[in-house]
C-alpha atoms as a PDB file:
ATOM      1  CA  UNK A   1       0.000   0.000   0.000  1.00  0.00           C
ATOM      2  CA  UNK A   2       2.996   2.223   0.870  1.00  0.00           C
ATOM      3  CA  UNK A   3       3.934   1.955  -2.394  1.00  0.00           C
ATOM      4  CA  UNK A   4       1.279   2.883  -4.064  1.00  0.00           C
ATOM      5  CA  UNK A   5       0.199   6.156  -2.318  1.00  0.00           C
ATOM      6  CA  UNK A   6       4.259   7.181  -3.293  1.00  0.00           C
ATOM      7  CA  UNK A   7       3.352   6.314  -6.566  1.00  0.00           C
ATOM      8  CA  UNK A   8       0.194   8.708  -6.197  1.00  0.00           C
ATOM      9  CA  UNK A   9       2.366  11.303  -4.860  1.00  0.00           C
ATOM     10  CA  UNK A  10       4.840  11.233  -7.774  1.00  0.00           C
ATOM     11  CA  UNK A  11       2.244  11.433 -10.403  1.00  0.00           C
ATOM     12  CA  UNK A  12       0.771  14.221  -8.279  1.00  0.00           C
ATOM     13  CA  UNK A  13       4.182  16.125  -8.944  1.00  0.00           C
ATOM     14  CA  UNK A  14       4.640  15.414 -12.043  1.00  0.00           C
ATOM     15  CA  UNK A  15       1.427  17.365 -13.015  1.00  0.00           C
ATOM     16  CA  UNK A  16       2.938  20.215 -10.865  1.00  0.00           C
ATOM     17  CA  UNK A  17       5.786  20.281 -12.965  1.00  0.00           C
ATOM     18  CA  UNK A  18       4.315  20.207 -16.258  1.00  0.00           C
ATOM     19  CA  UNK A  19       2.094  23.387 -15.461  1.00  0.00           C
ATOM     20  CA  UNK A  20       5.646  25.359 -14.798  1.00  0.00           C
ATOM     21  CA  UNK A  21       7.408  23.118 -17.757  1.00  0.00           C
ATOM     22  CA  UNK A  22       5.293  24.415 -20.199  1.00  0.00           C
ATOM     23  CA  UNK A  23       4.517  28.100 -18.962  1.00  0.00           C
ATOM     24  CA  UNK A  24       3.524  29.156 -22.645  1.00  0.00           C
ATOM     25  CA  UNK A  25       0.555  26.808 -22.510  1.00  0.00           C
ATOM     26  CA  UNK A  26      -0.387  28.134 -18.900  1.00  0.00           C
ATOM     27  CA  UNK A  27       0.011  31.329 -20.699  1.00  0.00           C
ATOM     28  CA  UNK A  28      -2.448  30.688 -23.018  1.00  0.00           C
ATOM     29  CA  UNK A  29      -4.954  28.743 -21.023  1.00  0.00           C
ATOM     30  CA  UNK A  30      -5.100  32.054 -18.633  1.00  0.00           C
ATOM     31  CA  UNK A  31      -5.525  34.330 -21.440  1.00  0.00           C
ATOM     32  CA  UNK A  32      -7.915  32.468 -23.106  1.00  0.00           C
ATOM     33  CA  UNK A  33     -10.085  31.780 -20.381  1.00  0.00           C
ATOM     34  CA  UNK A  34      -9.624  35.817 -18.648  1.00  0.00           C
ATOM     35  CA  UNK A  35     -10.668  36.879 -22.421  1.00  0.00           C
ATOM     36  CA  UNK A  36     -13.780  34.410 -22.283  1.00  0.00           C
ATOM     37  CA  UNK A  37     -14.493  35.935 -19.245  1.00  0.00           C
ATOM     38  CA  UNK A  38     -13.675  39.624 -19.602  1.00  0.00           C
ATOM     39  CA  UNK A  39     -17.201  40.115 -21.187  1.00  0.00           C
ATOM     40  CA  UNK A  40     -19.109  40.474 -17.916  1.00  0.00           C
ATOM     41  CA  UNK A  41     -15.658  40.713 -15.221  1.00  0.00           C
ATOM     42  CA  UNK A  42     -12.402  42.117 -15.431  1.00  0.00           C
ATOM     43  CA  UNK A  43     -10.625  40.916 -12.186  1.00  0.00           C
ATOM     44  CA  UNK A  44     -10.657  38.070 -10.413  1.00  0.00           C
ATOM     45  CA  UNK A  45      -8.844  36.501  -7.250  1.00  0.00           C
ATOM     46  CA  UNK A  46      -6.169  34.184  -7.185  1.00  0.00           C
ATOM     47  CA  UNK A  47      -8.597  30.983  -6.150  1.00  0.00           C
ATOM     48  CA  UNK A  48     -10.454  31.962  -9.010  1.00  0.00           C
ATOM     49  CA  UNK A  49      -7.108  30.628 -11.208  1.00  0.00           C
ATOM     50  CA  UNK A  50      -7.323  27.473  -9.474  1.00  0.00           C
ATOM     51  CA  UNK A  51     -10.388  26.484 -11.568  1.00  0.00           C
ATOM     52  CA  UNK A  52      -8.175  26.622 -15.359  1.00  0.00           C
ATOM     53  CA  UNK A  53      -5.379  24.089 -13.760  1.00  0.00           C
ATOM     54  CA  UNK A  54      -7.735  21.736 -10.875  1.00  0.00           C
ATOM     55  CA  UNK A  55      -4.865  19.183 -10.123  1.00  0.00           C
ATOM     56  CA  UNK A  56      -2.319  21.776  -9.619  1.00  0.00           C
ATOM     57  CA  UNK A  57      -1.561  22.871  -6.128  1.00  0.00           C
ATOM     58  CA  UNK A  58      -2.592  26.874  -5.263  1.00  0.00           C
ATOM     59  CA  UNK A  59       1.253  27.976  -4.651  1.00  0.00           C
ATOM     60  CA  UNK A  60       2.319  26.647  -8.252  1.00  0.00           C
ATOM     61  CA  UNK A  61      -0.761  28.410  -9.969  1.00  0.00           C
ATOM     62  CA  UNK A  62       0.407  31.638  -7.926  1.00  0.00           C
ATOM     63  CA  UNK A  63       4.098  31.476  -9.591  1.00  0.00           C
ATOM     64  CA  UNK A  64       2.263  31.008 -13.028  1.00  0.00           C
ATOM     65  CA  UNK A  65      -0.102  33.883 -12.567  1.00  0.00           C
ATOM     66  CA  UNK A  66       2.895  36.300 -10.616  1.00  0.00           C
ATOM     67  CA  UNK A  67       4.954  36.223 -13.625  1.00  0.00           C
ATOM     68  CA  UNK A  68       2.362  36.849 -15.952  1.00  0.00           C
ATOM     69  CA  UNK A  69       2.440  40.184 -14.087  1.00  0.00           C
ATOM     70  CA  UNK A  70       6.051  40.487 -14.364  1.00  0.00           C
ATOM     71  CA  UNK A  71       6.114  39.988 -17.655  1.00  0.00           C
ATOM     72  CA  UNK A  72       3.388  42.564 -18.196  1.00  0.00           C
ATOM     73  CA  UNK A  73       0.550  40.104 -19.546  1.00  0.00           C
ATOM     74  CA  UNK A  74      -1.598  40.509 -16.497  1.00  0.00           C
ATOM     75  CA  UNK A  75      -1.594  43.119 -13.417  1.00  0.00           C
ATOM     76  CA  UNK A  76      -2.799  43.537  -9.931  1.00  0.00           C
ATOM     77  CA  UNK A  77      -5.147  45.721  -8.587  1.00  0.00           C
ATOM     78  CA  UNK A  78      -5.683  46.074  -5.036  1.00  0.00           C
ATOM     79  CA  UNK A  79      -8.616  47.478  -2.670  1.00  0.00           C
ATOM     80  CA  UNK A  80      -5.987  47.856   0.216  1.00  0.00           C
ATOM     81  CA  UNK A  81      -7.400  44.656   2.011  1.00  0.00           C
ATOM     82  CA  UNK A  82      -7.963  42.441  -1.430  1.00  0.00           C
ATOM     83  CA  UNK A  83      -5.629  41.788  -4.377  1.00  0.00           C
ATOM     84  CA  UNK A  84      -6.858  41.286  -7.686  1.00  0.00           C
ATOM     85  CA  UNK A  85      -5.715  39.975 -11.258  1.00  0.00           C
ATOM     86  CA  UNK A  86      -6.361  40.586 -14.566  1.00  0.00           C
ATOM     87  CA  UNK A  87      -5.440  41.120 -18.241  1.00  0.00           C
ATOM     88  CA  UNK A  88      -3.084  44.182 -18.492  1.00  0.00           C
ATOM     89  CA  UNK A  89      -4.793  47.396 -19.564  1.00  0.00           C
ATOM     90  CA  UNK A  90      -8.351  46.307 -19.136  1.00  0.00           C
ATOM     91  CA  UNK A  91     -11.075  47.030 -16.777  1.00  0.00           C
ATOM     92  CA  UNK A  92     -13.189  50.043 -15.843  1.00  0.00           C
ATOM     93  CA  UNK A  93     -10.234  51.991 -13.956  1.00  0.00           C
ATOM     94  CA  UNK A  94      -8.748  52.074 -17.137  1.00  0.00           C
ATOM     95  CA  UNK A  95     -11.477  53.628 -18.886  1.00  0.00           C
ATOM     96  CA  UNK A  96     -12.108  56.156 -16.450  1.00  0.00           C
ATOM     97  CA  UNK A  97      -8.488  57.097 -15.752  1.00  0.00           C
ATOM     98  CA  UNK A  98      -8.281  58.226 -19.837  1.00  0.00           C
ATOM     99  CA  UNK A  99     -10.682  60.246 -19.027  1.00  0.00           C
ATOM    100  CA  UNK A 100      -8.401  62.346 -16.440  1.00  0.00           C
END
């Protein structure tokens, strides 16, 4: 039994390392699925991530979607007591701040 619950655990981190393996397809699975979405909602929390990769643990996703904002593809925004991603240059503050 041993044995097979490492086995389990292996496989589990191999999935892990295939979402920060191939960070161009995580790339493009956020995008795509933040452009689906940007229709009715232009920011969403980190958990909300966790739904585009469900066997991937939270802190792996995180990496993935942090340097997406260094990179410049995505950005936070922040209420002071929540933070916030999205797809760079989008949203309602950016509308309104043109506006200045």
């Amino acid at each position: 039994m041993f044995s097979g619950s490492s086995l389990s655990f292996t496989l589990k981190e191999k999935n892990m390392s295939e979402l920060l393996d191939n960070q161009e397809s995580a790339r493009d699975a956020v995008v795509e699925w933040l452009t689906k979405k940007s229709k009715s909602k232009t920011k969403f929390y980190i958990k909300d991530f966790y739904k585009i990769f469900p066997d991937d643990k939270p802190r792996m996703i995180k990496k993935v979607v942090n340097k997406m904002v260094e990179d410049g593809i995505l950005e936070f925004w922040s209420s002071g007591s929540t933070t916030m991603y999205g797809l760079k240059g989008v949203g309602i503050q950016h509308e309104s701040e043109g506006e200045e």
